[in-house]
ModelCIF file with pLDDT and N, C-alpha, C, O atoms, coordinates in Angstrom:
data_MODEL
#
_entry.id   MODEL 
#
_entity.id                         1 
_entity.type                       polymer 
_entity.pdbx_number_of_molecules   1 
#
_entity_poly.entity_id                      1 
_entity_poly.type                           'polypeptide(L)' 
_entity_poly.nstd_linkage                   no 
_entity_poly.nstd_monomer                   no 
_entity_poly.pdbx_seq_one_letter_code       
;(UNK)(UNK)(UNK)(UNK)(UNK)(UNK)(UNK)(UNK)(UNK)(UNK)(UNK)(UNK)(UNK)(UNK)(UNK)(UNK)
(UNK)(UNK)(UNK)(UNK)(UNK)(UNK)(UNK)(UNK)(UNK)(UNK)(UNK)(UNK)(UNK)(UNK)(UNK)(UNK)
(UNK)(UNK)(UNK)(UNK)(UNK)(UNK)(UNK)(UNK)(UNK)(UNK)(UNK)(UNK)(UNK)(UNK)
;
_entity_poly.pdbx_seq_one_letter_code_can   XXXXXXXXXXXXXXXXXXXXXXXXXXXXXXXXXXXXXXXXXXXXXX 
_entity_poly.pdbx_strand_id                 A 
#
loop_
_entity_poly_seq.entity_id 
_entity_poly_seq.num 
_entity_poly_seq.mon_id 
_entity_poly_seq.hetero 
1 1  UNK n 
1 2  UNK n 
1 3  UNK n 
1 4  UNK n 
1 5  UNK n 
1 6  UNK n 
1 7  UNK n 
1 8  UNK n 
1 9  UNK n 
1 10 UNK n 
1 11 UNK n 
1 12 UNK n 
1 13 UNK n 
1 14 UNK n 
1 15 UNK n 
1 16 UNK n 
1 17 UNK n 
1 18 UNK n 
1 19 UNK n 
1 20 UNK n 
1 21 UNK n 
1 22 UNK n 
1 23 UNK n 
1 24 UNK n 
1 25 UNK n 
1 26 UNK n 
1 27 UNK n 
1 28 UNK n 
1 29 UNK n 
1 30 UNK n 
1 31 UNK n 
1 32 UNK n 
1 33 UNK n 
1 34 UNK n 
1 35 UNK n 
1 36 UNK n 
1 37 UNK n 
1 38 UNK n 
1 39 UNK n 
1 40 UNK n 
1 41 UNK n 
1 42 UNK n 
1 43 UNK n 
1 44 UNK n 
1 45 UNK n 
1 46 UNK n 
#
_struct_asym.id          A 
_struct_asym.entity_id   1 
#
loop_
_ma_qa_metric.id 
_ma_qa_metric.mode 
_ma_qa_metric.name 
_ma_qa_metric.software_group_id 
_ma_qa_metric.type 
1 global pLDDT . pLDDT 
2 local  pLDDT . pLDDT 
#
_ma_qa_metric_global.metric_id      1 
_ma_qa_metric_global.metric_value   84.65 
_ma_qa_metric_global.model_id       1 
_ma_qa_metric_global.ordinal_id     1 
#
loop_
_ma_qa_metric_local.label_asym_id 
_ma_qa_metric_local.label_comp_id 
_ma_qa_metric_local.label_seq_id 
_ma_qa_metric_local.metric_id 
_ma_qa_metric_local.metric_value 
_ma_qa_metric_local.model_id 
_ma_qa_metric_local.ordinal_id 
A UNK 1  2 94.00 1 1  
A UNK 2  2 95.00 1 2  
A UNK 3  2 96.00 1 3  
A UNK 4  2 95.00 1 4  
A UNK 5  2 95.00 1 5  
A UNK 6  2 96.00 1 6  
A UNK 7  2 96.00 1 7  
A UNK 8  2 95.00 1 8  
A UNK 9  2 95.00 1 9  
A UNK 10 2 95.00 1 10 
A UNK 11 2 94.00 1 11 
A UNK 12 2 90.00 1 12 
A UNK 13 2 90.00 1 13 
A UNK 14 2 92.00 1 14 
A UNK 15 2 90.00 1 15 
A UNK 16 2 85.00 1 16 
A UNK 17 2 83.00 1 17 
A UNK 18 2 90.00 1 18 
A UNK 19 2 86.00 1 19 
A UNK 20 2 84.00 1 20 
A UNK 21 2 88.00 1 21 
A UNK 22 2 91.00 1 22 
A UNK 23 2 88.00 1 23 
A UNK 24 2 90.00 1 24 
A UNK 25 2 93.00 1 25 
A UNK 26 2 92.00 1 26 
A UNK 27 2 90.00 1 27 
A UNK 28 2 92.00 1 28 
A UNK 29 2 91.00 1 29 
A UNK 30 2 92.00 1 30 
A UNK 31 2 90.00 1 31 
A UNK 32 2 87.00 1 32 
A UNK 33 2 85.00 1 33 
A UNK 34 2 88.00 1 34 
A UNK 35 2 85.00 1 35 
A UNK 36 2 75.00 1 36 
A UNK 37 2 75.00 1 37 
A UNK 38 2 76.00 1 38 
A UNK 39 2 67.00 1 39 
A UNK 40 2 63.00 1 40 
A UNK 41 2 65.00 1 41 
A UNK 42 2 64.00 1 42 
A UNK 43 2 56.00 1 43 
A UNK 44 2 57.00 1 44 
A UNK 45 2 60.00 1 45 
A UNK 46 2 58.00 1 46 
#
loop_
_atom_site.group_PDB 
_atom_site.id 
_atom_site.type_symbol 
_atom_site.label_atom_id 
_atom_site.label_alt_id 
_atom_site.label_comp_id 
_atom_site.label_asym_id 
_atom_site.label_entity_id 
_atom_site.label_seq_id 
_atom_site.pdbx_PDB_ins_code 
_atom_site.Cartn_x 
_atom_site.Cartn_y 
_atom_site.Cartn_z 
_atom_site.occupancy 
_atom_site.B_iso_or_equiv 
_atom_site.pdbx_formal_charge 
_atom_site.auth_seq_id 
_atom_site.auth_comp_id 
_atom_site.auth_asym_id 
_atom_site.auth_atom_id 
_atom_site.pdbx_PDB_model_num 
ATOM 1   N N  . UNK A 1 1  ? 0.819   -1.212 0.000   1.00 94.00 ? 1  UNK A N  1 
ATOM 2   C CA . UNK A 1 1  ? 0.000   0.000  0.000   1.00 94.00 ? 1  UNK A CA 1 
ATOM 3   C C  . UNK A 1 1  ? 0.856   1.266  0.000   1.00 94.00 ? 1  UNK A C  1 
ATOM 4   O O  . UNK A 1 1  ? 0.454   2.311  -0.513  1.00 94.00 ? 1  UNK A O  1 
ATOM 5   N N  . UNK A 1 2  ? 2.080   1.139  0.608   1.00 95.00 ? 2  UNK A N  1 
ATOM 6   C CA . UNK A 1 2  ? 3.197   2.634  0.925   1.00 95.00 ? 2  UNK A CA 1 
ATOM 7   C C  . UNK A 1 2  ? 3.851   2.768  -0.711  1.00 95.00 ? 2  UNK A C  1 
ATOM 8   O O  . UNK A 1 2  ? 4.256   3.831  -1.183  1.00 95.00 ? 2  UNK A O  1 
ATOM 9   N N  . UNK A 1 3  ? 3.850   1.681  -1.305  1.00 96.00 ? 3  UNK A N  1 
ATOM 10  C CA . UNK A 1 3  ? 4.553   1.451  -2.738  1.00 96.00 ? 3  UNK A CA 1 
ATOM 11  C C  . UNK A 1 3  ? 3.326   1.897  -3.877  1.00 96.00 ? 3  UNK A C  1 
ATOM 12  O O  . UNK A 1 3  ? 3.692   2.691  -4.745  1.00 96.00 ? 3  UNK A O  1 
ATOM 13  N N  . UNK A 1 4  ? 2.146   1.510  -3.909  1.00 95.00 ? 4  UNK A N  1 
ATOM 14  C CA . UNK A 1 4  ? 0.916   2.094  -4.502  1.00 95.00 ? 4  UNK A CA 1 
ATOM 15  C C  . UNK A 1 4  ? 0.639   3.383  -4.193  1.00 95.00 ? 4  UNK A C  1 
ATOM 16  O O  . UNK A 1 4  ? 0.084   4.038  -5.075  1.00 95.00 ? 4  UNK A O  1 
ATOM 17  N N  . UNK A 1 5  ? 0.973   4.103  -2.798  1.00 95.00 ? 5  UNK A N  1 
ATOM 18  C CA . UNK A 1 5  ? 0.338   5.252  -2.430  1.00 95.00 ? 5  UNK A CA 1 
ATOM 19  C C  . UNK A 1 5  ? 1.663   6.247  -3.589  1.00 95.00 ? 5  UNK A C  1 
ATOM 20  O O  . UNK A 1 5  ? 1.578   7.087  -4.485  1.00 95.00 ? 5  UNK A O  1 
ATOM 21  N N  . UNK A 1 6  ? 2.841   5.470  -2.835  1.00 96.00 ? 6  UNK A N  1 
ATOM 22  C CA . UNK A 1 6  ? 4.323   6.582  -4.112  1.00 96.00 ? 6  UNK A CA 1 
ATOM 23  C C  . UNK A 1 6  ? 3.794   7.007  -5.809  1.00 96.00 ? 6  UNK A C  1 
ATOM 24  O O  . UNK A 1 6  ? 4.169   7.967  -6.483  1.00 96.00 ? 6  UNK A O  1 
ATOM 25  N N  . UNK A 1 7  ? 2.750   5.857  -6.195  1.00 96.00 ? 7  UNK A N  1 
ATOM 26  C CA . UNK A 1 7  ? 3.079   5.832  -7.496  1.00 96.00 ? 7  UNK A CA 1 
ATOM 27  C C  . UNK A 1 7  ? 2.773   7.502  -8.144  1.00 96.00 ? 7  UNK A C  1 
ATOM 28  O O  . UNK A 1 7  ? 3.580   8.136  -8.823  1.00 96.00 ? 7  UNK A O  1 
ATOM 29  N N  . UNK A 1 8  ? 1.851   7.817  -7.863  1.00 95.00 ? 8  UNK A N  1 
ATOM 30  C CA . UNK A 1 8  ? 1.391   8.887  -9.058  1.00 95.00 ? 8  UNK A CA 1 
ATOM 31  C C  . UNK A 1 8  ? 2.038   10.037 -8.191  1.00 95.00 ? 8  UNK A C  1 
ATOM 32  O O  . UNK A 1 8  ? 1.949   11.095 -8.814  1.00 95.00 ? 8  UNK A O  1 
ATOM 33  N N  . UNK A 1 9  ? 2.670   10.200 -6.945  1.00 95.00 ? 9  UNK A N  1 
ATOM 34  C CA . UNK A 1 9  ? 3.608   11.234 -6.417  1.00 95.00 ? 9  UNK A CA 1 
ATOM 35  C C  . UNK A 1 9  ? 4.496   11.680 -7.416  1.00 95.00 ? 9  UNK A C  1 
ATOM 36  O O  . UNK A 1 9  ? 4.462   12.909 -7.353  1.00 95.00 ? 9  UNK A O  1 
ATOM 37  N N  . UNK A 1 10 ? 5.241   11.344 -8.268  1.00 95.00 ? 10 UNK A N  1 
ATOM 38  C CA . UNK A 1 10 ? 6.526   11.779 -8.997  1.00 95.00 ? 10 UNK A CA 1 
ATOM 39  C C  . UNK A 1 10 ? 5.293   12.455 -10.511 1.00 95.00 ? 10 UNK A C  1 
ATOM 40  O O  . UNK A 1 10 ? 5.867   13.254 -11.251 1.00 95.00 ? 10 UNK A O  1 
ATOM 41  N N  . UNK A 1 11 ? 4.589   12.310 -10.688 1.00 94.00 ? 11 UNK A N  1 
ATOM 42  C CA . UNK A 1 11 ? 3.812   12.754 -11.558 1.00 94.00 ? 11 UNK A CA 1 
ATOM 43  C C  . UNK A 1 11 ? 3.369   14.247 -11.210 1.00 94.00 ? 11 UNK A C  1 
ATOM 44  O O  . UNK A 1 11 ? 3.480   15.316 -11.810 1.00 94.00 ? 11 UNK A O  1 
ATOM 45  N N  . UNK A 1 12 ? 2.689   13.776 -9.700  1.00 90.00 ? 12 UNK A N  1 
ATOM 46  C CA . UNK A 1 12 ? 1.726   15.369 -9.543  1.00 90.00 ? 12 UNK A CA 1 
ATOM 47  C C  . UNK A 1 12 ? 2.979   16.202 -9.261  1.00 90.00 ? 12 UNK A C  1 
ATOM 48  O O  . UNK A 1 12 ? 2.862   17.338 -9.721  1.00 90.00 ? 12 UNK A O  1 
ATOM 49  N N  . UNK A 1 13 ? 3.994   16.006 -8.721  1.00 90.00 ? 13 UNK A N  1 
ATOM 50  C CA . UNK A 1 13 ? 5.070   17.095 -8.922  1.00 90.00 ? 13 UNK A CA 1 
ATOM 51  C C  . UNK A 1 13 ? 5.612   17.213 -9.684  1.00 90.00 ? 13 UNK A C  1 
ATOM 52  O O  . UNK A 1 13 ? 6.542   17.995 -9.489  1.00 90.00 ? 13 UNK A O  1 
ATOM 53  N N  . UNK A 1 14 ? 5.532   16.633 -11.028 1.00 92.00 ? 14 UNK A N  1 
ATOM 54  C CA . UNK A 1 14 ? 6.141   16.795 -11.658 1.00 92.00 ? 14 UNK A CA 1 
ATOM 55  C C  . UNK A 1 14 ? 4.892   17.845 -12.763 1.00 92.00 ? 14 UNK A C  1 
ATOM 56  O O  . UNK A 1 14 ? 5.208   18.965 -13.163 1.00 92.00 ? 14 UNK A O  1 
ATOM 57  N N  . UNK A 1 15 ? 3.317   17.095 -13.139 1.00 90.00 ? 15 UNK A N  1 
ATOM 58  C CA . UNK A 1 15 ? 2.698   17.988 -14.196 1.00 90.00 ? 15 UNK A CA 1 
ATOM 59  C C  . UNK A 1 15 ? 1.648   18.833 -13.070 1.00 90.00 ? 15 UNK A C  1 
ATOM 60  O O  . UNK A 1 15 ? 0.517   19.060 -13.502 1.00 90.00 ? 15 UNK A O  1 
ATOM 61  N N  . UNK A 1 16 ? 1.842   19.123 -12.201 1.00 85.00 ? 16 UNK A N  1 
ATOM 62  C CA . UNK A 1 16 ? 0.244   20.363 -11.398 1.00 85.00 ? 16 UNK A CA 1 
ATOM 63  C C  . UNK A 1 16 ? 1.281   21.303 -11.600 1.00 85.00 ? 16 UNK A C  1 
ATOM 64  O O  . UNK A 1 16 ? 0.740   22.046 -12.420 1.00 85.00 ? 16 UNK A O  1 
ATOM 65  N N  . UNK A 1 17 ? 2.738   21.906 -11.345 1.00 83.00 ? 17 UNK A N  1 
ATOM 66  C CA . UNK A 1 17 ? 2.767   23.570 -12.252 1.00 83.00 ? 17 UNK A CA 1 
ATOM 67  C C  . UNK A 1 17 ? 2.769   23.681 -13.318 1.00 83.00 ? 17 UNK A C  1 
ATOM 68  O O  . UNK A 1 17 ? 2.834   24.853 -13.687 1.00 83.00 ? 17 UNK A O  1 
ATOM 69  N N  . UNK A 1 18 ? 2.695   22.487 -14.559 1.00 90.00 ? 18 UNK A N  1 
ATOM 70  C CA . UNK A 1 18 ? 2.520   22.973 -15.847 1.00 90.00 ? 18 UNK A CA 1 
ATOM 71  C C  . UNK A 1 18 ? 1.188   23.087 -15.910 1.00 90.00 ? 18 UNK A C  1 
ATOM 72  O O  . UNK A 1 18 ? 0.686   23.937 -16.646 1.00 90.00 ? 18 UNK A O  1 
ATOM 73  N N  . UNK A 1 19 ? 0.633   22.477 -15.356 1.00 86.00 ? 19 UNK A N  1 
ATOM 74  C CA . UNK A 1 19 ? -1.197  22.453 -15.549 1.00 86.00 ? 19 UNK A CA 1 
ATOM 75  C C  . UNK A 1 19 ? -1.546  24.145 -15.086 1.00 86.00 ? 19 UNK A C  1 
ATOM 76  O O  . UNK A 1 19 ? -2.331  24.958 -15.574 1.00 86.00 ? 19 UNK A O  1 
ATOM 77  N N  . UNK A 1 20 ? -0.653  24.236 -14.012 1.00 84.00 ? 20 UNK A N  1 
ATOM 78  C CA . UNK A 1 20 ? -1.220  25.339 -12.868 1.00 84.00 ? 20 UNK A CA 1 
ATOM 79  C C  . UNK A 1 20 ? -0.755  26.736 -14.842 1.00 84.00 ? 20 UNK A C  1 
ATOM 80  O O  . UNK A 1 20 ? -1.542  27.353 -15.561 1.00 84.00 ? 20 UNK A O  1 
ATOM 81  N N  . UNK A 1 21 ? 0.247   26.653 -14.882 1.00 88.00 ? 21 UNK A N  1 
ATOM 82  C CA . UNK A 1 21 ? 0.454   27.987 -16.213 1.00 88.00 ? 21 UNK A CA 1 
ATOM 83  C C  . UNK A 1 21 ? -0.027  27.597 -16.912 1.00 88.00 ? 21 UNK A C  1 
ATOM 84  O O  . UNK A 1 21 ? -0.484  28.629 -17.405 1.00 88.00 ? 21 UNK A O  1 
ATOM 85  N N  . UNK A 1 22 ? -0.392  26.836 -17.498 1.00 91.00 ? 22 UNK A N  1 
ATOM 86  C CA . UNK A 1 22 ? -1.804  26.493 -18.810 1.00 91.00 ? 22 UNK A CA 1 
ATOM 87  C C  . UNK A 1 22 ? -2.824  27.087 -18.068 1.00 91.00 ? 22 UNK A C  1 
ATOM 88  O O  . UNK A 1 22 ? -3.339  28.004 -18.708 1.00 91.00 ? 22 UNK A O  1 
ATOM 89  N N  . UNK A 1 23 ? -3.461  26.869 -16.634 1.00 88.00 ? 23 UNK A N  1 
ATOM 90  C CA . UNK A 1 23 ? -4.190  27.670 -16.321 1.00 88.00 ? 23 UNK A CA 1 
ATOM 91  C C  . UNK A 1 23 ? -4.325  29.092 -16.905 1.00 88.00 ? 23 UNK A C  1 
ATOM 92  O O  . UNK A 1 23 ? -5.179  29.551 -17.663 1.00 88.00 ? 23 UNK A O  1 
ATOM 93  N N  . UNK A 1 24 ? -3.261  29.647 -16.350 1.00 90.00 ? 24 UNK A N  1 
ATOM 94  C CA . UNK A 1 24 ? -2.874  31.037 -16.434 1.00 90.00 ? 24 UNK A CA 1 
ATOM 95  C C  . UNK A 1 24 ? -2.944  31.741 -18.104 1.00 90.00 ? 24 UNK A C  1 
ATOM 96  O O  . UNK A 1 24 ? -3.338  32.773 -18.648 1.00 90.00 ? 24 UNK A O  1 
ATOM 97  N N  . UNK A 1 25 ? -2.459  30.778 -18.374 1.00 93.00 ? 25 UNK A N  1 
ATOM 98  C CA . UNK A 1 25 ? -2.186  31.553 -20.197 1.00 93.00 ? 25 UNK A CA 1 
ATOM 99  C C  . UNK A 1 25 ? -3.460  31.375 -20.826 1.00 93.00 ? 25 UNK A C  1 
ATOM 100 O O  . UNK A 1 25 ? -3.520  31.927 -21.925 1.00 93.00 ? 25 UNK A O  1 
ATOM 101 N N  . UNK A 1 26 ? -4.712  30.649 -20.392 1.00 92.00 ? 26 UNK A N  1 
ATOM 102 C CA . UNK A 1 26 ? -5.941  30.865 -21.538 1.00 92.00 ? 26 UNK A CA 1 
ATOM 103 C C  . UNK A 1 26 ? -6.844  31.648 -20.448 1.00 92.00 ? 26 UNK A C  1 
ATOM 104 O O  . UNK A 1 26 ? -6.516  31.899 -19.288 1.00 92.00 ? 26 UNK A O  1 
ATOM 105 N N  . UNK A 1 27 ? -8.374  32.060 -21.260 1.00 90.00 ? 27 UNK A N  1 
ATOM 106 C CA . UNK A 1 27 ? -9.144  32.942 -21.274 1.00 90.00 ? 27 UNK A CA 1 
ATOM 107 C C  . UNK A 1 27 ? -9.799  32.496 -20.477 1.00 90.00 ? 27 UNK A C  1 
ATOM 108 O O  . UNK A 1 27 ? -10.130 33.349 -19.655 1.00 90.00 ? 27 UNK A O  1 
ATOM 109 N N  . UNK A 1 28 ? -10.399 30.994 -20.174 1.00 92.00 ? 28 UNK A N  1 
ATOM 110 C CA . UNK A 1 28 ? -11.378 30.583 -19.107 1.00 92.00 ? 28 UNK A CA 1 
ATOM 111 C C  . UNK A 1 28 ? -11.034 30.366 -17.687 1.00 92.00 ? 28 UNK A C  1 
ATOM 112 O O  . UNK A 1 28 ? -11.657 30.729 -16.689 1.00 92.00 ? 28 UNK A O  1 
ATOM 113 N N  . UNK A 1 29 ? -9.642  29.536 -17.805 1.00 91.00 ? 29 UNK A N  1 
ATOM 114 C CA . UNK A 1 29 ? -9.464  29.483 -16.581 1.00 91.00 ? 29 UNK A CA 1 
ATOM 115 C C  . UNK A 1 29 ? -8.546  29.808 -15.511 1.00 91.00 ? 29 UNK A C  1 
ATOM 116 O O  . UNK A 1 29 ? -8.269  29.265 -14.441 1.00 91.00 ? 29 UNK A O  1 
ATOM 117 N N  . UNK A 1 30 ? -7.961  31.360 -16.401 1.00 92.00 ? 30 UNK A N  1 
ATOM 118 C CA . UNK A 1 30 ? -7.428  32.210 -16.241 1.00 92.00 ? 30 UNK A CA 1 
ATOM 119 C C  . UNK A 1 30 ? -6.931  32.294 -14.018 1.00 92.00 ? 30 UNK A C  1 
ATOM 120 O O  . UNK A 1 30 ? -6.014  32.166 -13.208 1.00 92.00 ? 30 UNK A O  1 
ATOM 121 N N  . UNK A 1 31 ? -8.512  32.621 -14.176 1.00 90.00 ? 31 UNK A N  1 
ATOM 122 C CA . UNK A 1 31 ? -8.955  32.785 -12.596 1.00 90.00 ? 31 UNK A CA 1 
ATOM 123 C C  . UNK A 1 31 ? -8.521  32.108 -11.638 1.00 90.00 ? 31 UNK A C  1 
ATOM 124 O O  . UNK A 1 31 ? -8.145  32.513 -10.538 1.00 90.00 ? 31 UNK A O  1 
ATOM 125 N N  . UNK A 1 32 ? -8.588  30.472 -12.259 1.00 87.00 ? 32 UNK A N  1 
ATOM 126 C CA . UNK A 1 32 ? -7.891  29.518 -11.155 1.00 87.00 ? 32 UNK A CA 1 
ATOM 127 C C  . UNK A 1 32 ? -6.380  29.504 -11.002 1.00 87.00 ? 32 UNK A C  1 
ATOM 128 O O  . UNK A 1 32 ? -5.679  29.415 -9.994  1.00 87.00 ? 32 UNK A O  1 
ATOM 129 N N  . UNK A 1 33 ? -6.162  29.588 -11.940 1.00 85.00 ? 33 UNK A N  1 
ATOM 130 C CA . UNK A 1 33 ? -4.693  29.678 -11.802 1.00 85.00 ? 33 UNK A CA 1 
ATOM 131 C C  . UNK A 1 33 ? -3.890  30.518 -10.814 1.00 85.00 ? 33 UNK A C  1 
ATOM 132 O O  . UNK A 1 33 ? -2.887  30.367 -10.117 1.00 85.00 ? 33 UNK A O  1 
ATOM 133 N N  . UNK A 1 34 ? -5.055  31.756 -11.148 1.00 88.00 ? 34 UNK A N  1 
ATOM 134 C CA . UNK A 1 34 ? -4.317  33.373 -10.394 1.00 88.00 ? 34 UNK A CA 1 
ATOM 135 C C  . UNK A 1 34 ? -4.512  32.700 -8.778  1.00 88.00 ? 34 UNK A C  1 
ATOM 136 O O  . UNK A 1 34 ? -3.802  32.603 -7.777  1.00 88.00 ? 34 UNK A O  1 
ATOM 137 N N  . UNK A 1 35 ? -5.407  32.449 -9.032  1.00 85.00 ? 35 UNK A N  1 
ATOM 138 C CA . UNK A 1 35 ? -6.087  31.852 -7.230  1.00 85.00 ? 35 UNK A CA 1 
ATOM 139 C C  . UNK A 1 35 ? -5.023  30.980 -6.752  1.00 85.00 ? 35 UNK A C  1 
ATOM 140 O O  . UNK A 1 35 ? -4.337  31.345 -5.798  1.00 85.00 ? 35 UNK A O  1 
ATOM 141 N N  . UNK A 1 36 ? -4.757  29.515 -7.503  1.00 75.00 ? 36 UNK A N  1 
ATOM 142 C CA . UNK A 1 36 ? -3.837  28.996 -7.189  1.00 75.00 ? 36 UNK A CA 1 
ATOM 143 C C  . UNK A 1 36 ? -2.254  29.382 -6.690  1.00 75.00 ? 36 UNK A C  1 
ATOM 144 O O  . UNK A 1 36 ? -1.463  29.136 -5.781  1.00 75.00 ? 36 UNK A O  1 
ATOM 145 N N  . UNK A 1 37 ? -2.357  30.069 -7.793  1.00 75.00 ? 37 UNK A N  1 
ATOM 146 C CA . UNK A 1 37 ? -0.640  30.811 -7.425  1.00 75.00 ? 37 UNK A CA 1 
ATOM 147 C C  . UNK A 1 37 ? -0.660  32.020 -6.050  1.00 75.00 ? 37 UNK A C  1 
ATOM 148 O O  . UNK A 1 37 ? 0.377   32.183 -5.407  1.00 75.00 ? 37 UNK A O  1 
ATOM 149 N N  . UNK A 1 38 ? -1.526  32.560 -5.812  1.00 76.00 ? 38 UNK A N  1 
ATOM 150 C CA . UNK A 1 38 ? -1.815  33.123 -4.562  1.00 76.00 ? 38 UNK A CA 1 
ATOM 151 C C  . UNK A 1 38 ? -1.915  32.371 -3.926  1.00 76.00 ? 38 UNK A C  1 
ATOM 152 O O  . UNK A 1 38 ? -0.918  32.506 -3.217  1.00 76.00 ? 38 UNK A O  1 
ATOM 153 N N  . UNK A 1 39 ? -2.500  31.445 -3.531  1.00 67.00 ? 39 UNK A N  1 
ATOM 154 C CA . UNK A 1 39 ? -2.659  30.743 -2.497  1.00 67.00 ? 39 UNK A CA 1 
ATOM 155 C C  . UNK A 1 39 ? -0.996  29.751 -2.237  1.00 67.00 ? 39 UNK A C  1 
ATOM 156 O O  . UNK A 1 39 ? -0.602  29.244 -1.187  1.00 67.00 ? 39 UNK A O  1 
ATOM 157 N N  . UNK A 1 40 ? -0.310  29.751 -3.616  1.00 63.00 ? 40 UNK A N  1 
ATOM 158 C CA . UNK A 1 40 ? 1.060   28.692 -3.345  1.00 63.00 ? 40 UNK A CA 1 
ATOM 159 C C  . UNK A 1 40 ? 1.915   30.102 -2.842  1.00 63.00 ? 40 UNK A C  1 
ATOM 160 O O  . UNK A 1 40 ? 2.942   29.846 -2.214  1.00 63.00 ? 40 UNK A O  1 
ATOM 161 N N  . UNK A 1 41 ? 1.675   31.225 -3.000  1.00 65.00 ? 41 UNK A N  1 
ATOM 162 C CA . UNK A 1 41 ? 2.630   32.171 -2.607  1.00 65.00 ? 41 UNK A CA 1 
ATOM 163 C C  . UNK A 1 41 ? 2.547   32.586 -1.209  1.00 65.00 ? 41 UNK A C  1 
ATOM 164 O O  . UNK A 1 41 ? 3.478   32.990 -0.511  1.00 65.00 ? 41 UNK A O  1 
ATOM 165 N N  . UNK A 1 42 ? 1.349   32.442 -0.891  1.00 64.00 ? 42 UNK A N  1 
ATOM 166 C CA . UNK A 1 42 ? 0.946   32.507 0.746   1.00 64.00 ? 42 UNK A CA 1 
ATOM 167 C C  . UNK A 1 42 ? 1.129   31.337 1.661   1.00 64.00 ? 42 UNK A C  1 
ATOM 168 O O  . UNK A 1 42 ? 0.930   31.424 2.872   1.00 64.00 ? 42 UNK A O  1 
ATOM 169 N N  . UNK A 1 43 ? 1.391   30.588 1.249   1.00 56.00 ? 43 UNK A N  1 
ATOM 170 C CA . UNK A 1 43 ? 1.388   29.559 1.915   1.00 56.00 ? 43 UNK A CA 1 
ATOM 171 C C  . UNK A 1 43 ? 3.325   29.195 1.829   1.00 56.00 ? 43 UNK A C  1 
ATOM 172 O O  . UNK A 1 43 ? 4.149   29.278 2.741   1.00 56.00 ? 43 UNK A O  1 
ATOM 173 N N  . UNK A 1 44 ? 3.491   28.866 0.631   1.00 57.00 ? 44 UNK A N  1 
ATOM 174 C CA . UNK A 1 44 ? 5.102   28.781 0.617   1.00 57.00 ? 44 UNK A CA 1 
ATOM 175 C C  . UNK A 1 44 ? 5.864   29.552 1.516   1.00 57.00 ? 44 UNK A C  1 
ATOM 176 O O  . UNK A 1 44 ? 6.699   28.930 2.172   1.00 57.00 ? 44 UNK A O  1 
ATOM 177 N N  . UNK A 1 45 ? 5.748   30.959 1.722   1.00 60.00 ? 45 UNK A N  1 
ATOM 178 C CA . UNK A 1 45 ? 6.165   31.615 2.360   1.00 60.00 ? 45 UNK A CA 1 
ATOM 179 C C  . UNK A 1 45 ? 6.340   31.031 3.861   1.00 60.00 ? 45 UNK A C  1 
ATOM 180 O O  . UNK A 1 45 ? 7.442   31.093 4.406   1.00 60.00 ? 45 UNK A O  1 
ATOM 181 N N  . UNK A 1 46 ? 5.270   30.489 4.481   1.00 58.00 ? 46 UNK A N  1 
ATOM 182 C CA . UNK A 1 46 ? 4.776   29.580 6.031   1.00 58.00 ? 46 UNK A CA 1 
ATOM 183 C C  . UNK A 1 46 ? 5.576   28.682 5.746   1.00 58.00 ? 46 UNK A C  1 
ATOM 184 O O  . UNK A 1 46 ? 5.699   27.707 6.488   1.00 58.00 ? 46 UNK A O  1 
#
């Protein structure tokens, strides 16, 4: 289960900030992105 839980770890760190600037660069979901990155800038900081 500790070997199943690793698997998709090296993934989400590797594609959620490209996902997170595809956010950013189109017209719809512009918003989440901005949100997201505020919220990783407020928090990173902690």
């Amino acid at each position: 289960s500790v070997l199943g839980n690793m698997v998709p770890i090296p993934f989400i760190i590797l594609l959620f900030r490209p996902i997170v600037n595809w956010c950013l660069s189109t017209k719809y979901f512009k918003g989440i992105g901005q949100k997201l990155d505020e919220i990783a800038n407020e928090k990173a900081t902690k």
